[in-house]
N, C-alpha and C. Protein backbone atom coordinates (compact mmCIF):
# COMPACT_ATOMS: atom_id res chain seq x y z
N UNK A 1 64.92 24.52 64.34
CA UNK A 1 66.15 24.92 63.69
C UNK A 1 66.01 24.64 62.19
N UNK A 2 66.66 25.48 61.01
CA UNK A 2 66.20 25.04 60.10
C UNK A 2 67.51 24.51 59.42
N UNK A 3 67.13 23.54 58.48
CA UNK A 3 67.78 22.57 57.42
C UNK A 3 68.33 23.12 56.51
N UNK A 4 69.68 22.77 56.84
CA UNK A 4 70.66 23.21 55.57
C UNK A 4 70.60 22.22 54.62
N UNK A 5 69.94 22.58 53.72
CA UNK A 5 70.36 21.24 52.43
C UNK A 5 71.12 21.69 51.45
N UNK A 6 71.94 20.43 50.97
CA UNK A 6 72.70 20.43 50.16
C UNK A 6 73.86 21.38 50.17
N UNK A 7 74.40 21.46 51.45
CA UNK A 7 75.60 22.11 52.01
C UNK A 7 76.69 21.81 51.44
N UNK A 8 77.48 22.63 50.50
CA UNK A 8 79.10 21.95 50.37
C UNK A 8 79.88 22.08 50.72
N UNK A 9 80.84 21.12 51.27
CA UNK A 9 82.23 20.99 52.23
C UNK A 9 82.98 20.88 51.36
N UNK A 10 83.89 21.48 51.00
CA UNK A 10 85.23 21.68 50.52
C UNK A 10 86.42 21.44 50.88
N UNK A 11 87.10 20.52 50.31
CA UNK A 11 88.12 19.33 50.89
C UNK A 11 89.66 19.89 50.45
N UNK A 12 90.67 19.00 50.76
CA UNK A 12 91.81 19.52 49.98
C UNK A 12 91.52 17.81 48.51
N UNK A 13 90.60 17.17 48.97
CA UNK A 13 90.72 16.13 47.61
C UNK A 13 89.55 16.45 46.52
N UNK A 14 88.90 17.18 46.69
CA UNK A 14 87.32 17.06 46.31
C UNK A 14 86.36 18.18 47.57
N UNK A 15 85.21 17.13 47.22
CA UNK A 15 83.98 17.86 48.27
C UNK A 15 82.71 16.94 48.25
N UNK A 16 81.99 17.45 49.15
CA UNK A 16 80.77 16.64 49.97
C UNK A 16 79.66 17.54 49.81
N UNK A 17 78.52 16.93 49.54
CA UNK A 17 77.41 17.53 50.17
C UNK A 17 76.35 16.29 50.88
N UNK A 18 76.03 16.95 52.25
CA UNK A 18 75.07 16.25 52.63
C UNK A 18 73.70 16.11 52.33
N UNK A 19 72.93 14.52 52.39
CA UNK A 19 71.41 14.09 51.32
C UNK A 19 70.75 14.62 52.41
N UNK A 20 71.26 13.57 53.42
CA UNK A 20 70.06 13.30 54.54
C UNK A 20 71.08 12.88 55.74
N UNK A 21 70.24 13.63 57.03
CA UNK A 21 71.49 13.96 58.50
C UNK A 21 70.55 13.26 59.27
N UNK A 22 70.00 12.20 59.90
CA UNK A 22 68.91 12.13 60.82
C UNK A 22 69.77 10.90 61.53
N UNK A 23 68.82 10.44 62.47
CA UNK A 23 69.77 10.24 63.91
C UNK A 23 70.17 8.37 64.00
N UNK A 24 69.36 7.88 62.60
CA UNK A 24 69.96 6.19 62.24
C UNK A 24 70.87 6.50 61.39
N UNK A 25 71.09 7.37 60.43
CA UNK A 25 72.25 7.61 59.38
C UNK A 25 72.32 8.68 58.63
N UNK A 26 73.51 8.65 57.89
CA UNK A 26 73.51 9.80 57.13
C UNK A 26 74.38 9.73 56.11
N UNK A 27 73.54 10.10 54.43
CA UNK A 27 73.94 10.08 53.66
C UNK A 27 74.70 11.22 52.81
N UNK A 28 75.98 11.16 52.12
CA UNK A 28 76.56 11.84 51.33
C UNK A 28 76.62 11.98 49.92
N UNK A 29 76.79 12.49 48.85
CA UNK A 29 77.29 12.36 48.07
C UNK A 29 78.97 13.34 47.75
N UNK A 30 79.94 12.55 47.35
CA UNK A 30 81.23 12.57 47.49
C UNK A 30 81.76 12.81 46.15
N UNK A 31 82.50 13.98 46.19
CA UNK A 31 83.23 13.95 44.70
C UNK A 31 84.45 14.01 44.98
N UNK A 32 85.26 12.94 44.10
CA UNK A 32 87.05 13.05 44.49
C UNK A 32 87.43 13.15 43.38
N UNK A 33 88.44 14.37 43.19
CA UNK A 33 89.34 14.84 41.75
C UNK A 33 90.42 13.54 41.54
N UNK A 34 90.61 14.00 40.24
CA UNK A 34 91.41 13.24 39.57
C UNK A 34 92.81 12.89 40.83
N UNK A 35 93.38 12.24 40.04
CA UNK A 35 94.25 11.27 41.20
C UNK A 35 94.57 11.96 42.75
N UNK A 36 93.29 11.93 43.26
CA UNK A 36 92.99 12.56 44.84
C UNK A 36 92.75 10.98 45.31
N UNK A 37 92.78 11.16 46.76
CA UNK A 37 92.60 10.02 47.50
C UNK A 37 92.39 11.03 49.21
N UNK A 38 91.06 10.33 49.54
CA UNK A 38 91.00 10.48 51.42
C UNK A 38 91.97 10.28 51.93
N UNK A 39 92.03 10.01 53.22
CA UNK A 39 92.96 9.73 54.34
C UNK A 39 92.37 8.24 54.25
N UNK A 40 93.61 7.56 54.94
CA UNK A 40 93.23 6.30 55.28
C UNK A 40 92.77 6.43 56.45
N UNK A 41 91.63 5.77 56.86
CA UNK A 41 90.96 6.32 58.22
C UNK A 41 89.97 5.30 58.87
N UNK A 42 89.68 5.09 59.93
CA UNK A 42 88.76 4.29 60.55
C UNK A 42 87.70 5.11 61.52
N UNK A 43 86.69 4.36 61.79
CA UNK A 43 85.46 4.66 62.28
C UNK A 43 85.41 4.25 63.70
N UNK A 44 84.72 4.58 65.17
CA UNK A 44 84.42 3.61 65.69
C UNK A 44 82.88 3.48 65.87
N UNK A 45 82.16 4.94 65.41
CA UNK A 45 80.88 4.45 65.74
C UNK A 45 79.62 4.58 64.48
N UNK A 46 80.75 4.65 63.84
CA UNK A 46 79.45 3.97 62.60
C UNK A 46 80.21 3.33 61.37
N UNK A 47 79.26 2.59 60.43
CA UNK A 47 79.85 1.90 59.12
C UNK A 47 79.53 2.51 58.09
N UNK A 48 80.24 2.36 56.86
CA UNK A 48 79.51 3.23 56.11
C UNK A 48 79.43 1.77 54.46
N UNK A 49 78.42 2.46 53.69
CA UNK A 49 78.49 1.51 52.65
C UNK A 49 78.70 2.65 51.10
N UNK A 50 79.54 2.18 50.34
CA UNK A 50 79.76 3.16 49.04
C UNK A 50 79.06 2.40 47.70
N UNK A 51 78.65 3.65 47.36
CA UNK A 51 77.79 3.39 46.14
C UNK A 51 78.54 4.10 44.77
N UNK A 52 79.80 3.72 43.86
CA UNK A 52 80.07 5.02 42.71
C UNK A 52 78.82 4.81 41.98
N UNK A 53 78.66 5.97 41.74
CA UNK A 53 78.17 6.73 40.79
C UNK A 53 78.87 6.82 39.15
N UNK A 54 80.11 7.33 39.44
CA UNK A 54 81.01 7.61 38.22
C UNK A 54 82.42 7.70 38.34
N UNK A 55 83.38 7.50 37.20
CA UNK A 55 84.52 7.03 37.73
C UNK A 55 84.73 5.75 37.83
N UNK A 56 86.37 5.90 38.29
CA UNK A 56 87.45 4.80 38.73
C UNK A 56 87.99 4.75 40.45
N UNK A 57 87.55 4.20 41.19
CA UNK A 57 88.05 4.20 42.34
C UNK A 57 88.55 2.65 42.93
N UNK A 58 89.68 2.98 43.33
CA UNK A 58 90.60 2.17 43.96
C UNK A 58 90.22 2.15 45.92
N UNK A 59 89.54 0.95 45.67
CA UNK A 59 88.93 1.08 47.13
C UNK A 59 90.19 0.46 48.26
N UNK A 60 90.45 0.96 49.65
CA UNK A 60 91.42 -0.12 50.44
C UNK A 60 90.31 0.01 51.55
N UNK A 61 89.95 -1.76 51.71
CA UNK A 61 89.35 -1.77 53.10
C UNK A 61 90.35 -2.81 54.15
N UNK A 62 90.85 -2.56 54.89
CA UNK A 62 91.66 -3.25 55.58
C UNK A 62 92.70 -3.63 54.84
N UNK A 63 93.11 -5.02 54.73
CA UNK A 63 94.27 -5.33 53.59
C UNK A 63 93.65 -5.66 52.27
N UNK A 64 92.65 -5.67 51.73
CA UNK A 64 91.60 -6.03 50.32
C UNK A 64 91.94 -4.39 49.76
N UNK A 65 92.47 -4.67 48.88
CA UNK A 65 92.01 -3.63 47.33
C UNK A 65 91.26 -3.85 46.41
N UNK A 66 90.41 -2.96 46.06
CA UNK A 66 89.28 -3.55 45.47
C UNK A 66 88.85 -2.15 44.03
N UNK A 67 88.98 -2.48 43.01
CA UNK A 67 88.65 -1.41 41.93
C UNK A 67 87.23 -1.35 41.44
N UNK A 68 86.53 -0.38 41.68
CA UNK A 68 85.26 -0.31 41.55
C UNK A 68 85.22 0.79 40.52
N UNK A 69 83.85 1.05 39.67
CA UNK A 69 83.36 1.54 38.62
C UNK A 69 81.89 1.63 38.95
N UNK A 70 81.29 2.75 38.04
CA UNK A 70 80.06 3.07 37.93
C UNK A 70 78.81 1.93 38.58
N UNK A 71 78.21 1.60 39.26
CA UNK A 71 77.11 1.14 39.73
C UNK A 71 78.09 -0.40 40.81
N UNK A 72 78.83 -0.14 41.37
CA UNK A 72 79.87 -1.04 42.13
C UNK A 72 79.70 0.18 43.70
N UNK A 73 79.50 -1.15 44.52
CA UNK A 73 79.31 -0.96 45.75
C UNK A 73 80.65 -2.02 46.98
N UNK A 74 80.67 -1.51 47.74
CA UNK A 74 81.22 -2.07 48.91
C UNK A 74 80.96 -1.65 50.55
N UNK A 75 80.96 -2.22 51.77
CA UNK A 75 80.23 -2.47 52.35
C UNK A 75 81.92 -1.84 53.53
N UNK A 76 81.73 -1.37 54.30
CA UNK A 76 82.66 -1.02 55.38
C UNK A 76 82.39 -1.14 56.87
N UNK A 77 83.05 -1.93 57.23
CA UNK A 77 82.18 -2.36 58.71
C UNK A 77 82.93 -1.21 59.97
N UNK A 78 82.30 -0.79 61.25
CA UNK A 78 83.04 -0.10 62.03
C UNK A 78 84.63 -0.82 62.24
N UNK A 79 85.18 0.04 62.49
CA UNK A 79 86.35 -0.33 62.88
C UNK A 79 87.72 -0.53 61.68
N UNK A 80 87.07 -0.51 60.48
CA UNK A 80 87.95 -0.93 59.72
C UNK A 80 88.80 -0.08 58.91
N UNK A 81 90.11 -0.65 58.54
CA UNK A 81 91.16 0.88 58.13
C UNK A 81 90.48 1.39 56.39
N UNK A 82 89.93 2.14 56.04
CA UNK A 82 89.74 2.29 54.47
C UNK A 82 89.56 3.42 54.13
N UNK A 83 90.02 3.45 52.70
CA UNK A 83 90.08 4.76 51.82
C UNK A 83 89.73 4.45 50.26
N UNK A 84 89.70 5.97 49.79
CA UNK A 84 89.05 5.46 48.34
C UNK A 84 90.10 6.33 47.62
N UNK A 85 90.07 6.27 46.44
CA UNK A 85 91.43 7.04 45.82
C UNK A 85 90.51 7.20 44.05
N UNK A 86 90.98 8.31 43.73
CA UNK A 86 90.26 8.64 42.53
C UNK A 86 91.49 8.06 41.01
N UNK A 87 91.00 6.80 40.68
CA UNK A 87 92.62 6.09 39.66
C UNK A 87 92.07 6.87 38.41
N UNK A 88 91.22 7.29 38.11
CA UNK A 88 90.56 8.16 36.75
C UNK A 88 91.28 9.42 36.03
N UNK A 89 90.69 10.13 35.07
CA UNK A 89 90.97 11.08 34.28
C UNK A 89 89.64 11.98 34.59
N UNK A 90 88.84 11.53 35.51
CA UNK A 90 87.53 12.39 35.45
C UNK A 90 87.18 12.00 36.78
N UNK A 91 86.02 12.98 37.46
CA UNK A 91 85.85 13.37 38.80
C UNK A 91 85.02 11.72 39.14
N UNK A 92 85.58 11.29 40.21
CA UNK A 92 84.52 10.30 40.80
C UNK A 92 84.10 10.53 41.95
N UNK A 93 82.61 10.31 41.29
CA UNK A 93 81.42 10.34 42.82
C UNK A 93 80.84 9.60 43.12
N UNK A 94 80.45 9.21 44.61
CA UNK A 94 79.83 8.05 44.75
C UNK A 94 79.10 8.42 46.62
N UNK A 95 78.13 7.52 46.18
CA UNK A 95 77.16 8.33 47.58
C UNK A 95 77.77 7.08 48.40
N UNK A 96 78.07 7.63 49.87
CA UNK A 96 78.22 6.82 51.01
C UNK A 96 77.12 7.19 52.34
N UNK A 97 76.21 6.22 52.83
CA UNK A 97 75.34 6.33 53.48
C UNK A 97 75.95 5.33 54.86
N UNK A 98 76.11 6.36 55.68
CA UNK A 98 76.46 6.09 57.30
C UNK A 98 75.77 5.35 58.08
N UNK A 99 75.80 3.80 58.80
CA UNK A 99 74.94 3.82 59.86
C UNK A 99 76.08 3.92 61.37
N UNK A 100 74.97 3.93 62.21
CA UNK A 100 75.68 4.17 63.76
C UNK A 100 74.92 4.61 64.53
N UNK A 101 75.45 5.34 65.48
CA UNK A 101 74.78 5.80 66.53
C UNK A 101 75.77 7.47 66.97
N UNK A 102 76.26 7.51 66.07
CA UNK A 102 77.30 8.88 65.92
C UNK A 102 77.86 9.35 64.27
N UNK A 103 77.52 10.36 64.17
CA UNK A 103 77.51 10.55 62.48
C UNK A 103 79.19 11.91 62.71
N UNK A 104 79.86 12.39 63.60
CA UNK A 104 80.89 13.82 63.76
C UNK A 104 81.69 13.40 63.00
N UNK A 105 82.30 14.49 62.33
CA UNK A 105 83.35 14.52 61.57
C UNK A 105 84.69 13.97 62.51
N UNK A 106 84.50 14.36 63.74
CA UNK A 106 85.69 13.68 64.74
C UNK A 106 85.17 12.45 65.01
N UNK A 107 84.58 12.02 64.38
CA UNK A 107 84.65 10.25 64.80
C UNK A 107 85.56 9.91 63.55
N UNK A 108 86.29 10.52 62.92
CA UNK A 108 87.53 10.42 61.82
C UNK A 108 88.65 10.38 62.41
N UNK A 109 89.02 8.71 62.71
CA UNK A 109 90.73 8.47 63.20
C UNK A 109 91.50 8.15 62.22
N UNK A 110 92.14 8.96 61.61
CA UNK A 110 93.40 9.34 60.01
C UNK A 110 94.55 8.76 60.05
N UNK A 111 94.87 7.68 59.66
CA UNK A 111 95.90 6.75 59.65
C UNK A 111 97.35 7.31 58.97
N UNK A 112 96.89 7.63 57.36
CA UNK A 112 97.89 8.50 56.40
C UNK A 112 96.68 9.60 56.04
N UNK A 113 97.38 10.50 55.49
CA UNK A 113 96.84 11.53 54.82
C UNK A 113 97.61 12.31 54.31
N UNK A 114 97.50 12.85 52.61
CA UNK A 114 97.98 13.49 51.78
C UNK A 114 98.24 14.63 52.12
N UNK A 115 97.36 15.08 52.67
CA UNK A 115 97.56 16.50 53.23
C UNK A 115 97.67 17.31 54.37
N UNK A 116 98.57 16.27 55.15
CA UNK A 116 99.20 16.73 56.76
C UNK A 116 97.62 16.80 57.79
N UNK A 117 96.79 16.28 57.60
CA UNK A 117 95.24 16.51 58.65
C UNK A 117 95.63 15.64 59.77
N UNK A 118 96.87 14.94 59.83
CA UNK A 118 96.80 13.67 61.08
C UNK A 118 96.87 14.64 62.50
């Protein structure tokens, strides 16, 4: 079968393209528009860890808020409620690399969301 690289998914906050899809993890890179924010959402079968790139993001992992900037990382364990929110004037991106044993877009359980997806 052949390899789609660098596929873009088109969001109502931003968009995605996938690095690398293979069967220990899988990495993204993520762009979220100006004051956009994900769904608040949890995982059950994988964790993911965020890397910005660029930008202002307002991280929520469980009850911790956490404001991260250019070369700022945080660590998301399965199970836990979190979202990222773009607090900037300019696009923030930041690669998030998946581990687990299940990478589907329906392993996305949406707590709130901006844009009616629950």
């Amino acid at each position: 079968m052949p390899h789609k690289k660098n596929i873009t998914d088109h969001r109502p906050w931003g968009y995605y393209q996938i690095l690398s899809d293979k069967a220990t993890h899988k990495v993204k890179r993520i762009v979220v528009y100006p004051g956009k924010r994900l769904s608040l959402q949890r995982h059950k079968q994988r964790s993911e860890h965020w890397h910005i790139l660029d930008g202002e993001a307002l991280v929520t992992v469980d009850d911790k808020k956490i404001t991260l900037t250019g070369g700022g990382s945080v660590d998301i364990p399965k199970e836990a409620l979190h979202r990222i929110e773009n607090q900037g004037t300019s696009d923030l991106s930041f690669v998030e690399v998946q581990r687990g044993d299940y990478f589907g877009e329906d392993d996305i359980e949406r707590i709130e969301d901006d844009f009616g997806r629950i």
